[in-house]
N, C-alpha and C. Protein backbone atom coordinates (compact mmCIF):
# COMPACT_ATOMS: atom_id res chain seq x y z
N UNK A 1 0.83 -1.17 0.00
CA UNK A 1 0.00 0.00 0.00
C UNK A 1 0.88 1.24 0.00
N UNK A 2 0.45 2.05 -0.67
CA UNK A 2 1.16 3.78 -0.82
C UNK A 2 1.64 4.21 0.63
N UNK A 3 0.32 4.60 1.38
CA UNK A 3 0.39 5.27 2.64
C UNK A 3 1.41 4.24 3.43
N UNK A 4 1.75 2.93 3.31
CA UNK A 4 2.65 2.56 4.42
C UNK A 4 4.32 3.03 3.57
N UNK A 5 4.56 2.94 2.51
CA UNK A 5 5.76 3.18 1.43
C UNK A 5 5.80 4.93 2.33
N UNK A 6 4.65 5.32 2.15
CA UNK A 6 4.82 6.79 2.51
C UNK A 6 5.52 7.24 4.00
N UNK A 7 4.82 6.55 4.96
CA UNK A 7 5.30 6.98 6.13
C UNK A 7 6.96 5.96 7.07
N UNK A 8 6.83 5.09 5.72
CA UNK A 8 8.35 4.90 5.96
C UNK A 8 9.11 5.52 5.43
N UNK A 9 9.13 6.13 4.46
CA UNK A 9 10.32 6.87 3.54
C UNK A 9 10.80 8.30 4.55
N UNK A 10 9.02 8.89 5.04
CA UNK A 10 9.24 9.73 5.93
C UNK A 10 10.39 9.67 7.32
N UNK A 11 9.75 8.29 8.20
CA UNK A 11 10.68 7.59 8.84
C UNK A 11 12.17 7.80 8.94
N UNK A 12 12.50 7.06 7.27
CA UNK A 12 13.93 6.87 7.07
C UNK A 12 14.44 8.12 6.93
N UNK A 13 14.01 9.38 6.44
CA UNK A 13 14.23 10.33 6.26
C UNK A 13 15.16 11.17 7.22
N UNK A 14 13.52 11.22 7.86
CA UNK A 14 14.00 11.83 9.20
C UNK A 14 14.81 11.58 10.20
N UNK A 15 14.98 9.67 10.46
CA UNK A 15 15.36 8.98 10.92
C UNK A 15 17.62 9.54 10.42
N UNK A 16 17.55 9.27 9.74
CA UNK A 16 19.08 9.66 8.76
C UNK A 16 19.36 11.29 9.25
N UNK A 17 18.13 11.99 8.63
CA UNK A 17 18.66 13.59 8.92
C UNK A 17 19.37 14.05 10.53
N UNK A 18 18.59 13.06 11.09
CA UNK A 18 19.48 13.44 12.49
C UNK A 18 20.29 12.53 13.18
N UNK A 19 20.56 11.24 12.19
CA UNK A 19 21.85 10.84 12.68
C UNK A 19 22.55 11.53 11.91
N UNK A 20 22.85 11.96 10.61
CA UNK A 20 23.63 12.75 10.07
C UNK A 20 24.18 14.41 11.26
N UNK A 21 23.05 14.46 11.68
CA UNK A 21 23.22 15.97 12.34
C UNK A 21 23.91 15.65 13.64
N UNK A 22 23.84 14.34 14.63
CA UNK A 22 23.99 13.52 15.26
C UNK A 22 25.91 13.50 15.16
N UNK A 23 26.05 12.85 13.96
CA UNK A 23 27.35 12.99 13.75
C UNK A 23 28.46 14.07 13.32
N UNK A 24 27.56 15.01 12.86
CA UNK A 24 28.46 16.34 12.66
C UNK A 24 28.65 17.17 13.55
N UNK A 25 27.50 17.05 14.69
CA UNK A 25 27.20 17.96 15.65
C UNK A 25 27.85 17.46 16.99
N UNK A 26 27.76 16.32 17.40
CA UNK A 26 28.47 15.70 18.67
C UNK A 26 29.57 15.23 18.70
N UNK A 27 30.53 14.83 19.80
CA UNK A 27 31.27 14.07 19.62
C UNK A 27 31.08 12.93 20.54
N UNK A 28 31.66 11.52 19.48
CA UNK A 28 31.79 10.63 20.20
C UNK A 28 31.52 10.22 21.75
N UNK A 29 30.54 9.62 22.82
CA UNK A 29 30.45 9.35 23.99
C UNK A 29 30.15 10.62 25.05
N UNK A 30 30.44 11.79 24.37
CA UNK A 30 30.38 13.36 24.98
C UNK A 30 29.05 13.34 25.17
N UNK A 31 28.65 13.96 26.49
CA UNK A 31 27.13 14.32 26.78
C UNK A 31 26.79 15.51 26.92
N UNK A 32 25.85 15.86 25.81
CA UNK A 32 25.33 17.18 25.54
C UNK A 32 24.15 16.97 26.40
N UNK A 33 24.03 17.61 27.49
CA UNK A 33 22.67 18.28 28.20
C UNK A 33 21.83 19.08 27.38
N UNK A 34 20.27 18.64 27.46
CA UNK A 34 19.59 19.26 26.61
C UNK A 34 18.07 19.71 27.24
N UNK A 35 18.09 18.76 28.14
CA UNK A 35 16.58 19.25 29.22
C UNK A 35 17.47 18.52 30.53
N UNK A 36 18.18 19.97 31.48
CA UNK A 36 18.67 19.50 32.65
C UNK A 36 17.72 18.16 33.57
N UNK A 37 19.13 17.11 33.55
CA UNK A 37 18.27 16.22 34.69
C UNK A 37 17.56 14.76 33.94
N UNK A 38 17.42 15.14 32.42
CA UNK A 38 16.13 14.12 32.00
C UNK A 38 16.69 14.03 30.72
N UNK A 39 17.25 14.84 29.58
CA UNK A 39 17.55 14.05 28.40
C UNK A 39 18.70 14.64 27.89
N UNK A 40 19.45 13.84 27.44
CA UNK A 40 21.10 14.44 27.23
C UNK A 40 21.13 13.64 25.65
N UNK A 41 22.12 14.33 24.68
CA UNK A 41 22.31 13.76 23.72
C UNK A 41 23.72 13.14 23.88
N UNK A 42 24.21 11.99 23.55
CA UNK A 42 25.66 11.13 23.67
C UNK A 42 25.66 10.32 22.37
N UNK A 43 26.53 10.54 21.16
CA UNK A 43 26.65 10.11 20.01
C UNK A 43 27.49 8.32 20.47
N UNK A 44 26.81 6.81 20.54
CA UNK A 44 27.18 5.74 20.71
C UNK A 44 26.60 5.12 19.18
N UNK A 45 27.54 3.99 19.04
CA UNK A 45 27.67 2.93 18.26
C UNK A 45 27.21 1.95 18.82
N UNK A 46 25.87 1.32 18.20
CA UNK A 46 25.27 0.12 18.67
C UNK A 46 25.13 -1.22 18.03
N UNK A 47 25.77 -2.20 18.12
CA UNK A 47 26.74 -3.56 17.50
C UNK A 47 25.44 -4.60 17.71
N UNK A 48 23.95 -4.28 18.34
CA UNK A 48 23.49 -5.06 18.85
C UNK A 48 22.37 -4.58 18.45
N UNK A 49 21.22 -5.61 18.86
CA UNK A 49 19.58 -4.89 19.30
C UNK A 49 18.97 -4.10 20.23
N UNK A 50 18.24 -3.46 20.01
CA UNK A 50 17.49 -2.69 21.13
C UNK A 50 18.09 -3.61 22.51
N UNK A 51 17.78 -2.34 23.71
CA UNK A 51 18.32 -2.47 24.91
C UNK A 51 19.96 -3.62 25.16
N UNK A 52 20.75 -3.46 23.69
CA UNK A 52 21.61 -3.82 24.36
C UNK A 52 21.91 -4.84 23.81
N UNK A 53 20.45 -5.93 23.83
CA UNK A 53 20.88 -7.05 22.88
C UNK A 53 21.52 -8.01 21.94
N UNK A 54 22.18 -8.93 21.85
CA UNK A 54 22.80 -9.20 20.67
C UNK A 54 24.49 -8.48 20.40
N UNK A 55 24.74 -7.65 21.61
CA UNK A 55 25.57 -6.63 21.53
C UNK A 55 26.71 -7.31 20.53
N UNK A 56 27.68 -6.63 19.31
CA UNK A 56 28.12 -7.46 18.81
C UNK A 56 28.18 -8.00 17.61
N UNK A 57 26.74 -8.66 18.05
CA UNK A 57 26.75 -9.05 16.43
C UNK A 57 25.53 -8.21 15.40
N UNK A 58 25.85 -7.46 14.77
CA UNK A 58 25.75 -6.29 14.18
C UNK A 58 24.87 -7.08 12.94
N UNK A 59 25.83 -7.92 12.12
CA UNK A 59 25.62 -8.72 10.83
C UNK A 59 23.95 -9.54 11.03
N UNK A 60 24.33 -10.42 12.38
CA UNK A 60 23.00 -11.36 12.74
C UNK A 60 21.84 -10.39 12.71
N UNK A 61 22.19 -9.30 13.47
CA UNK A 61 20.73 -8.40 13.68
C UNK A 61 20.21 -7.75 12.67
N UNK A 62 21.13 -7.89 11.26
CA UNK A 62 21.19 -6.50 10.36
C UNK A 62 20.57 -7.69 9.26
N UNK A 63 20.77 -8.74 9.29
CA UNK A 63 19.67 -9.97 8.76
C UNK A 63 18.67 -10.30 8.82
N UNK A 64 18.56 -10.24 10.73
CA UNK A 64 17.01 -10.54 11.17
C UNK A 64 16.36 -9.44 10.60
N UNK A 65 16.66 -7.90 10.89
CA UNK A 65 16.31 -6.38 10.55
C UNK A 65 15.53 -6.74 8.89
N UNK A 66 16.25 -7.49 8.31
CA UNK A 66 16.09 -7.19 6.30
C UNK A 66 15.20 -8.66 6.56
N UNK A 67 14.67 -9.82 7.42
CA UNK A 67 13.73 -10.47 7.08
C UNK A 67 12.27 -10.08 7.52
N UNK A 68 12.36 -9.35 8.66
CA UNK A 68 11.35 -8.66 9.58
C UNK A 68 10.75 -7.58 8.13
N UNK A 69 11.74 -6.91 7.82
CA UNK A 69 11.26 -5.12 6.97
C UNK A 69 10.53 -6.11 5.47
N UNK A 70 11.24 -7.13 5.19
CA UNK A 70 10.75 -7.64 3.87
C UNK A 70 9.44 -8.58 4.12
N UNK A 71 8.77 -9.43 4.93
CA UNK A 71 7.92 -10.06 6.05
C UNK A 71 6.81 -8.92 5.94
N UNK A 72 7.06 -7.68 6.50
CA UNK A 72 6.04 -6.92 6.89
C UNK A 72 5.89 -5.94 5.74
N UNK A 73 6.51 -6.03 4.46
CA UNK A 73 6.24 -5.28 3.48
C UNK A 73 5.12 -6.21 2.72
N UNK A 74 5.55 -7.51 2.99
CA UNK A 74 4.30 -8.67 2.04
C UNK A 74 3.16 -8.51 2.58
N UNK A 75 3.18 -8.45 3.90
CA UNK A 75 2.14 -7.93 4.58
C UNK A 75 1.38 -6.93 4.36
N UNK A 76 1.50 -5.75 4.58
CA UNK A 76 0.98 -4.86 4.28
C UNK A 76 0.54 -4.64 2.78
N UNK A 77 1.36 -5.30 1.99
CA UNK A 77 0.86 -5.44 0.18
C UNK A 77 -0.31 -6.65 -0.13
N UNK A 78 -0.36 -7.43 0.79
CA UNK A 78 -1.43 -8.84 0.90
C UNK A 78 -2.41 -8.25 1.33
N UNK A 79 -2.69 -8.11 2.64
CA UNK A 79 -3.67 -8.16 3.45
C UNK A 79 -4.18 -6.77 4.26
N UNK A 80 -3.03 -5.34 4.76
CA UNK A 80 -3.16 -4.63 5.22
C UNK A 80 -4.25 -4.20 6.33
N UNK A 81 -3.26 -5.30 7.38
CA UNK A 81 -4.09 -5.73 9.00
C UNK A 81 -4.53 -4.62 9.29
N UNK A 82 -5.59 -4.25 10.08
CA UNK A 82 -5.18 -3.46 10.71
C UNK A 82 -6.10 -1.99 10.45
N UNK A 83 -6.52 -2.23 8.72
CA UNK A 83 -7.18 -1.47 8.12
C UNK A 83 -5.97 0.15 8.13
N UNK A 84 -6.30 1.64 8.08
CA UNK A 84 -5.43 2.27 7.71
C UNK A 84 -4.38 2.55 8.94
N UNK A 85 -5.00 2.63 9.87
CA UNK A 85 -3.97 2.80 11.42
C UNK A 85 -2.90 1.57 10.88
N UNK A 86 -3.54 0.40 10.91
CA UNK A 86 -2.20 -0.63 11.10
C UNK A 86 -1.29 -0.52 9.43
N UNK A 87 -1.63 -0.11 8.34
CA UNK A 87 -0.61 0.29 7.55
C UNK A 87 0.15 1.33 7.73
N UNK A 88 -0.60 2.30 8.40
CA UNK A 88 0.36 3.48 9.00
C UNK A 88 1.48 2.97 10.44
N UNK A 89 1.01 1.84 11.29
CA UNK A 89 2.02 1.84 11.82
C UNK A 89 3.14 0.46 11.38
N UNK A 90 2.77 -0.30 10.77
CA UNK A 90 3.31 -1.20 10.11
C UNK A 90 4.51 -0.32 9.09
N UNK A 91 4.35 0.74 8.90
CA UNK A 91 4.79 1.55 7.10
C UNK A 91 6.03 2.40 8.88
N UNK A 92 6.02 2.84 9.62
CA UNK A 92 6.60 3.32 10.74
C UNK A 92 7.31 2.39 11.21
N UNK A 93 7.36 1.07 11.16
CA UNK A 93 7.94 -0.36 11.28
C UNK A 93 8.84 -0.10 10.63
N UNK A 94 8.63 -0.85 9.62
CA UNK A 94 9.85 -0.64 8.11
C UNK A 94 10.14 0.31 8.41
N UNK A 95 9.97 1.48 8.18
CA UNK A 95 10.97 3.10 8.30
C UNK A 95 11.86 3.02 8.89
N UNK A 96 11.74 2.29 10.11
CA UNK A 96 12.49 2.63 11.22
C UNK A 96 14.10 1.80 11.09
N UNK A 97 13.04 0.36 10.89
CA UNK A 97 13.91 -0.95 10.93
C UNK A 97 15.07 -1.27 9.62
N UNK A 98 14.24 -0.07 8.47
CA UNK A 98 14.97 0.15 7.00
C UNK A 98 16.13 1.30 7.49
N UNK A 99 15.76 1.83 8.32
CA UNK A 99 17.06 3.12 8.72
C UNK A 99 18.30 2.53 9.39
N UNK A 100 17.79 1.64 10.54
CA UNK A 100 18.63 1.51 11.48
C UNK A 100 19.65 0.18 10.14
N UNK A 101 19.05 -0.63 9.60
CA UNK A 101 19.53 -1.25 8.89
C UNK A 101 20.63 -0.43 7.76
N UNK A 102 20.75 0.50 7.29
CA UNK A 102 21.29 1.64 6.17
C UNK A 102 22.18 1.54 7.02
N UNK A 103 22.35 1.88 8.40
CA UNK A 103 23.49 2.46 9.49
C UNK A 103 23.94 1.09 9.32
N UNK A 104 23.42 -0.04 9.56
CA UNK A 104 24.35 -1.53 10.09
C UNK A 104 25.10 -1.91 8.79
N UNK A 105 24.43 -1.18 7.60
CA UNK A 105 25.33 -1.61 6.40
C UNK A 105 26.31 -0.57 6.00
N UNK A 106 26.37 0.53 6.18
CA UNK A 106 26.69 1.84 5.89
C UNK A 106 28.19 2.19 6.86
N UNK A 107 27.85 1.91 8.31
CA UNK A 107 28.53 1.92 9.07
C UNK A 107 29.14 1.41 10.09
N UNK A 108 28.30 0.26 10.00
CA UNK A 108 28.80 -1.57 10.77
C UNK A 108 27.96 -1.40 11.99
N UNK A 109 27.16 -0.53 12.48
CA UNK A 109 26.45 -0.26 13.66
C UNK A 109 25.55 1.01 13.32
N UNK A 110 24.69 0.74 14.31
CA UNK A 110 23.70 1.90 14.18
C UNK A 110 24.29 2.52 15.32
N UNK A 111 23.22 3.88 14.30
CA UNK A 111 23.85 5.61 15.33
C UNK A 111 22.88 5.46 16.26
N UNK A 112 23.19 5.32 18.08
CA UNK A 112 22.56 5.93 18.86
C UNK A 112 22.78 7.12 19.22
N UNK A 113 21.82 8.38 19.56
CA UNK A 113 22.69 9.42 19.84
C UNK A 113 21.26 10.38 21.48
N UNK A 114 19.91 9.67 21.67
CA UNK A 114 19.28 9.85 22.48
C UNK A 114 19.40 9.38 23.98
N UNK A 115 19.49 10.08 24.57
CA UNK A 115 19.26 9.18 25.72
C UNK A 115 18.29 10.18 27.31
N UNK A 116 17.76 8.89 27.77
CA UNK A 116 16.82 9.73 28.92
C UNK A 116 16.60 9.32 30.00
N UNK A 117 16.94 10.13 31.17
CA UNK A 117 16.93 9.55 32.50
C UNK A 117 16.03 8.37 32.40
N UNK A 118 16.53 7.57 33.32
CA UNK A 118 15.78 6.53 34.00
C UNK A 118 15.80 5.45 33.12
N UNK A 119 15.94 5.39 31.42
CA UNK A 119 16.14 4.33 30.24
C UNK A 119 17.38 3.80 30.50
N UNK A 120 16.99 2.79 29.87
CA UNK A 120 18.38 1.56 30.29
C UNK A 120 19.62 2.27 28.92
N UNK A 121 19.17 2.57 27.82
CA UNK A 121 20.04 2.35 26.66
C UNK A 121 19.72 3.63 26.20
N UNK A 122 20.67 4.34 25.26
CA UNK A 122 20.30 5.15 24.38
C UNK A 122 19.58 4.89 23.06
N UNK A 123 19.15 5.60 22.33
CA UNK A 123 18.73 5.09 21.41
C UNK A 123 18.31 6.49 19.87
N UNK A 124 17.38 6.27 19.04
CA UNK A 124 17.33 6.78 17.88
C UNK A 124 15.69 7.02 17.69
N UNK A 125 15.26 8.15 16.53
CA UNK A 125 14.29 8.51 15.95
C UNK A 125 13.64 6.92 15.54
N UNK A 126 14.63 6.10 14.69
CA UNK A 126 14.20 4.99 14.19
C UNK A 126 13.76 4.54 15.01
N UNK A 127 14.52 3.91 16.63
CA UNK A 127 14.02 3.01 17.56
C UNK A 127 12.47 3.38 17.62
N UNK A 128 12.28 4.92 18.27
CA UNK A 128 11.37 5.47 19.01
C UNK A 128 9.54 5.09 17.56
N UNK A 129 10.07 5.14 16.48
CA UNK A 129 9.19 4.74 15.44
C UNK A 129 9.01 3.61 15.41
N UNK A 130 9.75 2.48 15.26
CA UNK A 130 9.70 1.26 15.53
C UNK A 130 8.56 0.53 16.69
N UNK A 131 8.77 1.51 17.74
CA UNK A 131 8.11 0.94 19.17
C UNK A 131 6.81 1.47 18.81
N UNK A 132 6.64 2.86 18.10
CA UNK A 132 5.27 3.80 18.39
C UNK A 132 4.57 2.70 17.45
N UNK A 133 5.16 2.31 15.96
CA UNK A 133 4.21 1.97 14.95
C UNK A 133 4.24 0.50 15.46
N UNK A 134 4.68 -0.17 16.38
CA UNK A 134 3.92 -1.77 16.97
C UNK A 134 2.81 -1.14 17.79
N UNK A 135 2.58 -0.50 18.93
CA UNK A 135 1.74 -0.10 19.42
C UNK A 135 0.39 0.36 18.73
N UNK A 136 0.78 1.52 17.45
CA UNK A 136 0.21 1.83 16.94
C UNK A 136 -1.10 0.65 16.07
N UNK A 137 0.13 -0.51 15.39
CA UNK A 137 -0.64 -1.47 14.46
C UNK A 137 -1.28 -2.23 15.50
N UNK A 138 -0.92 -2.61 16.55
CA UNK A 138 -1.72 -3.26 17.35
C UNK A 138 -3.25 -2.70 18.29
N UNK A 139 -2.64 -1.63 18.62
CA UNK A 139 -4.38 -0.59 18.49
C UNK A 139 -5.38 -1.03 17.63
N UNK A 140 -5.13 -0.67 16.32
CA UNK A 140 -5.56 -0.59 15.07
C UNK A 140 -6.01 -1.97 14.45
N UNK A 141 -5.44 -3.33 15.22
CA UNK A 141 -5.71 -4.67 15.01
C UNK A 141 -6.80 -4.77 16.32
N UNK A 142 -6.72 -4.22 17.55
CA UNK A 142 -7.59 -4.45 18.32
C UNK A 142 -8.72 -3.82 18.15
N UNK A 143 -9.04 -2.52 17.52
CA UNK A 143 -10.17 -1.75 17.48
C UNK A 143 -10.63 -2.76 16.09
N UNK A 144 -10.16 -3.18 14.86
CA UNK A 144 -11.14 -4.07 14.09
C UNK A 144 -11.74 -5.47 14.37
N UNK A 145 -10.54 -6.10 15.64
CA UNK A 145 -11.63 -6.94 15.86
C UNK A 145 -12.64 -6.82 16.97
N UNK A 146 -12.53 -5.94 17.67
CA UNK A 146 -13.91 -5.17 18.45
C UNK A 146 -14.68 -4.89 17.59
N UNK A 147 -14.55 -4.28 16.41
CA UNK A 147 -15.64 -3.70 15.21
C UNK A 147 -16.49 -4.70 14.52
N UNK A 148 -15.14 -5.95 14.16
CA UNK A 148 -15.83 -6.72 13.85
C UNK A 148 -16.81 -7.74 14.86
N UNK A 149 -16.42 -7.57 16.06
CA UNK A 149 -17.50 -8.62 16.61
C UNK A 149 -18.78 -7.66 17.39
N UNK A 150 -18.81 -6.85 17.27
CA UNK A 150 -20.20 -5.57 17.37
C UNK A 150 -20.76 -6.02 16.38
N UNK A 151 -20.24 -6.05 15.12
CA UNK A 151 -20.78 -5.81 13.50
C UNK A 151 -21.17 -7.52 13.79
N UNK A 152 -20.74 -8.65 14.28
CA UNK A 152 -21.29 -9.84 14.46
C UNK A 152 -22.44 -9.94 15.23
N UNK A 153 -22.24 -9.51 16.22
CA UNK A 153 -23.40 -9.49 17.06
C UNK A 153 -24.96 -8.46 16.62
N UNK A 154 -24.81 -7.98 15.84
CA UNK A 154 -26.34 -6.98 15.34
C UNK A 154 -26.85 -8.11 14.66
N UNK A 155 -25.98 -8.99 13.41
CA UNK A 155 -26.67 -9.64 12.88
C UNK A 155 -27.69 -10.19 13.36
């Protein structure tokens, strides 16, 4: 579907523009304070999966990353769960998981460069899309089958 192509490209976009800015602007492990107390920017190299994961192996994750993004592109071109919420967050999936992947091929690790009190790991625009558009598609899978079993029950 268009609209999920759409709001991943957006994703990757945006996702890149500020690791690019990320890397011109910080240095290495240095912590830029940005809201005293609660969110600092620190430019890290991440070899692994979310929270840490996998730390390492970069290649394994940057595989799983390209079967997951290609998986949920058939998806969304088959069946598009979810109705338009879940292509919009499915299409925020890919974006994310297509960015962080560009970095694991591009630069052997993805750019973390976020980080916020009280979180275990730093992390990226991509991550933070990644997490919103599962939440998001899963909303969007729970409100149709509520719809659909209302729409069962009138019969």
């Amino acid at each position: 579907m268009i609209l999920a192509g759409l709001v991943g490209a957006l994703v990757l976009a945006v996702d890149q523009g500020t690791k690019a800015w990320a890397h011109a602007g910080l240095a290495a492990g240095q912590e830029t304070n940005v809201i005293h107390g609660w969110l600092w920017f620190r430019l890290l190299r991440n070899t692994g999966a979310t929270l840490g994961l996998l730390s390492g192996h970069s290649q394994l994750v940057g595989t799983l990353s390209l079967v997951i993004v290609a998986f949920l592109a058939v998806l969304v071109l088959q069946a598009a769960p979810g109705g338009t919420g879940g292509v919009i967050g499915l299409g925020m999936v890919i974006g994310g998981a297509s960015s962080n992947l560009i970095d694991r091929v591009r630069l052997g690790a993805v750019t973390d460069f976020i980080e916020v009190h009280l979180w275990p790991t730093n992390f990226n625009l991509a991550d933070l899309a990644i997490r919103a558009g599962v939440v998001v598609f899963l909303l969007s899978l729970l409100i149709e089958v509520l719809a659909g079993s209302r729409r069962g029950r009138r019969r």
